[in-house]
PDB file of N, CA and C in Angstrom:
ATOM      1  N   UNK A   1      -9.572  26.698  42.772  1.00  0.00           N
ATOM      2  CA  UNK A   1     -10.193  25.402  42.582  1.00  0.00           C
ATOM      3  C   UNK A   1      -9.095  24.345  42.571  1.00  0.00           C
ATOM      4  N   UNK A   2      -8.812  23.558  43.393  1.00  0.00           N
ATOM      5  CA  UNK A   2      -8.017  22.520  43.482  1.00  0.00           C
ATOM      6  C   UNK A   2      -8.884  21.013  42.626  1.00  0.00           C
ATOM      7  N   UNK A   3      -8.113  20.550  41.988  1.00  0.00           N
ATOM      8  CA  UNK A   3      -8.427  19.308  41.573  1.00  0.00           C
ATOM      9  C   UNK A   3      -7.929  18.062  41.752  1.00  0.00           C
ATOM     10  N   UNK A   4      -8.434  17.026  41.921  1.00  0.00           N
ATOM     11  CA  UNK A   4      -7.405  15.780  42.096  1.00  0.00           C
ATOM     12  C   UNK A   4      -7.503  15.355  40.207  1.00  0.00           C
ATOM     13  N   UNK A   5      -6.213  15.539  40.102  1.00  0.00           N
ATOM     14  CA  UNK A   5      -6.104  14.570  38.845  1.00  0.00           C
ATOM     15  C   UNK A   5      -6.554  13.179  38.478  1.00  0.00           C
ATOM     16  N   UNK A   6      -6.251  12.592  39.793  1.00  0.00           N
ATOM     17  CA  UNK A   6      -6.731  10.884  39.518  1.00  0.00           C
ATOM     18  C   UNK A   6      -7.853  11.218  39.396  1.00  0.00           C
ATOM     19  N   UNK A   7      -8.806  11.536  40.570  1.00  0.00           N
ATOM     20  CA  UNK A   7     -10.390  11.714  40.435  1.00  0.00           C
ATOM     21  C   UNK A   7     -10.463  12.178  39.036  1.00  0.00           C
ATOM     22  N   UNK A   8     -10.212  13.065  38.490  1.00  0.00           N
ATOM     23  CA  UNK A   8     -10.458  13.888  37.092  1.00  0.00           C
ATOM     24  C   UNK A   8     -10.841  13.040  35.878  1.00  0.00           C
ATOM     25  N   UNK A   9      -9.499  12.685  36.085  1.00  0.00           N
ATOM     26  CA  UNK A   9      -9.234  11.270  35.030  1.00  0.00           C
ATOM     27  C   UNK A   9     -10.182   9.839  34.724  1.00  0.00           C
ATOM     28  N   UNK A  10     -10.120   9.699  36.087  1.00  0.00           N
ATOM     29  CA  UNK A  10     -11.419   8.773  36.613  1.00  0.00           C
ATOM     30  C   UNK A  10     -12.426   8.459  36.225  1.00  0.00           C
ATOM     31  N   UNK A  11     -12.517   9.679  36.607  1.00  0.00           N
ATOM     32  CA  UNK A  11     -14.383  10.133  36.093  1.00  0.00           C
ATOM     33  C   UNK A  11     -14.804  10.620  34.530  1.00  0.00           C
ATOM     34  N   UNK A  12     -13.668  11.097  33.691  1.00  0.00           N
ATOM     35  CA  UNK A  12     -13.512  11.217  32.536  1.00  0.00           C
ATOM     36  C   UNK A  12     -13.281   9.779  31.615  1.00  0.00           C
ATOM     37  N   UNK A  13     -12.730   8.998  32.174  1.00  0.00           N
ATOM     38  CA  UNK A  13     -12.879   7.775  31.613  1.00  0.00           C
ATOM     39  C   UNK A  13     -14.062   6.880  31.993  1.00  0.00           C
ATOM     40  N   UNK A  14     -14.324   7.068  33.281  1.00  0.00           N
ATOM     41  CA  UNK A  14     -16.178   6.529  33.110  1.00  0.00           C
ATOM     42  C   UNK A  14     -16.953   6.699  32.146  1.00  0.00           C
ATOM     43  N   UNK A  15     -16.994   8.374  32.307  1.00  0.00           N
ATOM     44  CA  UNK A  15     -17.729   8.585  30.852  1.00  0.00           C
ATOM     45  C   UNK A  15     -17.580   8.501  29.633  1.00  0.00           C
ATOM     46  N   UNK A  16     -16.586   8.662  29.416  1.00  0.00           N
ATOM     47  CA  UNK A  16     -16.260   8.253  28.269  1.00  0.00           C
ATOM     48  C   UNK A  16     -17.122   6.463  27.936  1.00  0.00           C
ATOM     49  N   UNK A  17     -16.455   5.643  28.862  1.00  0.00           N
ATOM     50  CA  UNK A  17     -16.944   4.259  28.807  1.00  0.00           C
ATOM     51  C   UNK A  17     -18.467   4.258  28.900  1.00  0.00           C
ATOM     52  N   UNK A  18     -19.525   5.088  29.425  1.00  0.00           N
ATOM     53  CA  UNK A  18     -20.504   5.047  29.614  1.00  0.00           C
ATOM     54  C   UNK A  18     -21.384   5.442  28.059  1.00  0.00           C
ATOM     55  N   UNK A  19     -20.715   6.383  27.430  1.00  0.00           N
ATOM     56  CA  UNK A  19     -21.171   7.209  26.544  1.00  0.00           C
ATOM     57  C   UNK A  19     -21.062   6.186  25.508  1.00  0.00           C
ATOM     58  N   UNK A  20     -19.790   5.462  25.548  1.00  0.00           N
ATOM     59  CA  UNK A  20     -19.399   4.135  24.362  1.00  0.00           C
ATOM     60  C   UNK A  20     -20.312   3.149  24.624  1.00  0.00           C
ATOM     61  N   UNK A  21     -20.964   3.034  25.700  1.00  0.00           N
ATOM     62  CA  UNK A  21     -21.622   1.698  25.769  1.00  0.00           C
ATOM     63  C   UNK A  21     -23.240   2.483  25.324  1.00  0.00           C
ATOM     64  N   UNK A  22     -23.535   3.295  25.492  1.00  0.00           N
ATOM     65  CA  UNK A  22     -24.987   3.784  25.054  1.00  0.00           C
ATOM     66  C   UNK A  22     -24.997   3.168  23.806  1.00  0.00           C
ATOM     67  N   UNK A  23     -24.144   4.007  22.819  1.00  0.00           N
ATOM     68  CA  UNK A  23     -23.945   4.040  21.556  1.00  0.00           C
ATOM     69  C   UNK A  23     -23.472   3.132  20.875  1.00  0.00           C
ATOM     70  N   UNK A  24     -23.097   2.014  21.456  1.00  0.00           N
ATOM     71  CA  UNK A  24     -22.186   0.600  21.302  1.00  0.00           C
ATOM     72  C   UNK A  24     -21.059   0.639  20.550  1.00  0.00           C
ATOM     73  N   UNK A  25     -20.520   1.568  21.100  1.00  0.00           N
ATOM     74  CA  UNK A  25     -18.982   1.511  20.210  1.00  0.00           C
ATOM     75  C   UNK A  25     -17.681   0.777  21.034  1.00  0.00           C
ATOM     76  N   UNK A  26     -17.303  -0.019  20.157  1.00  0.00           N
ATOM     77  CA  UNK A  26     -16.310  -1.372  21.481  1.00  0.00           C
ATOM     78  C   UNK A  26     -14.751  -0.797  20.317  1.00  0.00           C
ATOM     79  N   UNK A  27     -13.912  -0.886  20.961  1.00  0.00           N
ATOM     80  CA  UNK A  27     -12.384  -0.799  20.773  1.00  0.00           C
ATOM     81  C   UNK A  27     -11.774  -1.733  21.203  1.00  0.00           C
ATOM     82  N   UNK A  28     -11.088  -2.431  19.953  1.00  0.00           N
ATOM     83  CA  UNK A  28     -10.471  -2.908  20.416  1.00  0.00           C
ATOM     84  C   UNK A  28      -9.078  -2.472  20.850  1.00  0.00           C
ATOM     85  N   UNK A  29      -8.251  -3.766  21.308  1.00  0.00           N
ATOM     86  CA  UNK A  29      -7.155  -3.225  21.881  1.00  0.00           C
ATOM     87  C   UNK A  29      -5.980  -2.942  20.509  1.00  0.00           C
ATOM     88  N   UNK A  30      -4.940  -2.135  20.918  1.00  0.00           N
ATOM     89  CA  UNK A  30      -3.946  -1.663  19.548  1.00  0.00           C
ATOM     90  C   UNK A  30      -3.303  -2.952  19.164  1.00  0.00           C
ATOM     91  N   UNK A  31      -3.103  -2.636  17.920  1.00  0.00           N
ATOM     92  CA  UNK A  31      -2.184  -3.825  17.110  1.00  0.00           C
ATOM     93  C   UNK A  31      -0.835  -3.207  17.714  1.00  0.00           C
ATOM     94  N   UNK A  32      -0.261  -4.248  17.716  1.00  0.00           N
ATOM     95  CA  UNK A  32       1.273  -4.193  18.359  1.00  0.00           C
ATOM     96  C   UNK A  32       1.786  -4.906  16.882  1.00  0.00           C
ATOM     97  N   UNK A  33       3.041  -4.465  16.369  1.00  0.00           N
ATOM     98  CA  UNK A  33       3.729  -4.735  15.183  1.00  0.00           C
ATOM     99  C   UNK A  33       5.417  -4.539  15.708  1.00  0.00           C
ATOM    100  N   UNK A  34       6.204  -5.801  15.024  1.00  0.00           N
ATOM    101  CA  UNK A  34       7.345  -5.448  15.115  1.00  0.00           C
ATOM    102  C   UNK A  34       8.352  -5.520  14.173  1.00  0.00           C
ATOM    103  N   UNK A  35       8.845  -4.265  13.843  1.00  0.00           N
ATOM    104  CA  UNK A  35       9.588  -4.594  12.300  1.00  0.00           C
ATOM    105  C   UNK A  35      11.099  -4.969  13.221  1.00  0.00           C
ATOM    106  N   UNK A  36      11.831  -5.589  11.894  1.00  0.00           N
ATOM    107  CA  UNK A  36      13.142  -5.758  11.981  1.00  0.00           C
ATOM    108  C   UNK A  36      13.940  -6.041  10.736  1.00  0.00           C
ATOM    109  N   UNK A  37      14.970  -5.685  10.374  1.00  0.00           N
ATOM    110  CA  UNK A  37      15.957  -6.149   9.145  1.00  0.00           C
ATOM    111  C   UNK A  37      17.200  -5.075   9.729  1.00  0.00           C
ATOM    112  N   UNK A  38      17.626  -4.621   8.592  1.00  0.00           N
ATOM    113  CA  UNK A  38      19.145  -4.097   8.360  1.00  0.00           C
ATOM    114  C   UNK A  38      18.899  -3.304   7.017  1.00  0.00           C
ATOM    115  N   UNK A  39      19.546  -2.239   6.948  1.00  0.00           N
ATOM    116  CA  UNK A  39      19.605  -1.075   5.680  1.00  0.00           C
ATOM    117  C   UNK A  39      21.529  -1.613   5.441  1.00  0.00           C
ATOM    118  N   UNK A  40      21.837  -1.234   4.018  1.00  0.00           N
ATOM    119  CA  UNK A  40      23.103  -0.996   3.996  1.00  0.00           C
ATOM    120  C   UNK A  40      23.115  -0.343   2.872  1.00  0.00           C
ATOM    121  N   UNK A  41      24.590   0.804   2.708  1.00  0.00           N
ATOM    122  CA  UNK A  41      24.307   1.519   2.116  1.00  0.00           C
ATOM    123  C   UNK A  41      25.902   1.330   1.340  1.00  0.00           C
ATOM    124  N   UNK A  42      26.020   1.125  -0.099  1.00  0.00           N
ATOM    125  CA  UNK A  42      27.482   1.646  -0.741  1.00  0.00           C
ATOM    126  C   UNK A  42      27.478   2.445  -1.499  1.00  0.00           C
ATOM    127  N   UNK A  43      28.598   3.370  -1.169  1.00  0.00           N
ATOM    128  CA  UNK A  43      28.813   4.239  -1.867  1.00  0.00           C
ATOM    129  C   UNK A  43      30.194   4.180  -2.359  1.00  0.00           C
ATOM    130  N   UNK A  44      30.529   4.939  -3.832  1.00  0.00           N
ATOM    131  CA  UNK A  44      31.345   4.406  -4.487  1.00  0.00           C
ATOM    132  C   UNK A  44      31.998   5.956  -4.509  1.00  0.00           C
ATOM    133  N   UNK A  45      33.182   5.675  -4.525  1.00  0.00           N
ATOM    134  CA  UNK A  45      34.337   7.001  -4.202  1.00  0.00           C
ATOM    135  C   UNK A  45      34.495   7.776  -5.514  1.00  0.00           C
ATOM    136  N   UNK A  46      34.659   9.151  -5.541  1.00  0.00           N
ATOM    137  CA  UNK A  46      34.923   9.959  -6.803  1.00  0.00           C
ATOM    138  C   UNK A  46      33.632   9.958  -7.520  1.00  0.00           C
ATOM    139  N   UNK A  47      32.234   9.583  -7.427  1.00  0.00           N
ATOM    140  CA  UNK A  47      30.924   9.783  -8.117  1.00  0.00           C
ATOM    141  C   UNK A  47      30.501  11.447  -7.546  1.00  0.00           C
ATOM    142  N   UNK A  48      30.083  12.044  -8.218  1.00  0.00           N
ATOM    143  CA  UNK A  48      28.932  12.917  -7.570  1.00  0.00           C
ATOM    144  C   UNK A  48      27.736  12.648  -6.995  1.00  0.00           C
ATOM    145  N   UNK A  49      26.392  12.708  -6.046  1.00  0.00           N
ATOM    146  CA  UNK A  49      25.431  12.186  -5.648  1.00  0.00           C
ATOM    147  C   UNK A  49      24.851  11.981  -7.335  1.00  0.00           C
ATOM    148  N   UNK A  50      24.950  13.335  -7.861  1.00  0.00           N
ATOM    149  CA  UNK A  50      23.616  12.866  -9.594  1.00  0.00           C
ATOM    150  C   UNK A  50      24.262  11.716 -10.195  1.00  0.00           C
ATOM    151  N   UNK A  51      25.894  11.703 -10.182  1.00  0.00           N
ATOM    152  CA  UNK A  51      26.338  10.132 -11.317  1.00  0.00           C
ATOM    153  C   UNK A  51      26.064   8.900 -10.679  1.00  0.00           C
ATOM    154  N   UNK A  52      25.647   8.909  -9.260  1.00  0.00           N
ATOM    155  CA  UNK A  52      25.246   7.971  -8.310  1.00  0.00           C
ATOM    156  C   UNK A  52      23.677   7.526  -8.695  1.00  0.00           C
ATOM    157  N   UNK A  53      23.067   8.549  -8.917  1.00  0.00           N
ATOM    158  CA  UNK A  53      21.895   8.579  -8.879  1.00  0.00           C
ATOM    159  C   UNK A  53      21.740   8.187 -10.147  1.00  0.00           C
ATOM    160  N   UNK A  54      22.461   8.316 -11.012  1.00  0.00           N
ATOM    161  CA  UNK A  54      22.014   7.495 -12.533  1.00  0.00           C
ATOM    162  C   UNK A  54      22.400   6.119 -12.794  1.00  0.00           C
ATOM    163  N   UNK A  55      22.947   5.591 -11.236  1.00  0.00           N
ATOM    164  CA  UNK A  55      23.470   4.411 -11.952  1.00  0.00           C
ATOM    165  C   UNK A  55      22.493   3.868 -11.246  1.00  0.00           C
TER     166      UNK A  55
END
């Protein structure tokens, strides 16, 4: 059985869209978000991570 993928796809997203519109289910499109900052990290020489961790 040979398949065309595009066709496949195609026709799987028709239905899909067909089946959503019976039932009226609408999507919207994705939220797009953009983080940004900076981490910094000091660490102080001769501590162990736990005497670090208590201060």
């Amino acid at each position: 059985m040979d398949v065309d993928l595009v066709t496949l796809r195609s026709d799987f997203r028709r239905r899909v869209k067909t089946r959503f519109d019976e039932v009226d289910v609408t999507l919207g499109p994705a939220a797009t978000r953009e983080l940004s900052g900076s981490v910094s990290v000091d660490v102080e020489e001769g501590l162990t991570s736990d005497e670090r961790a208590e201060r």
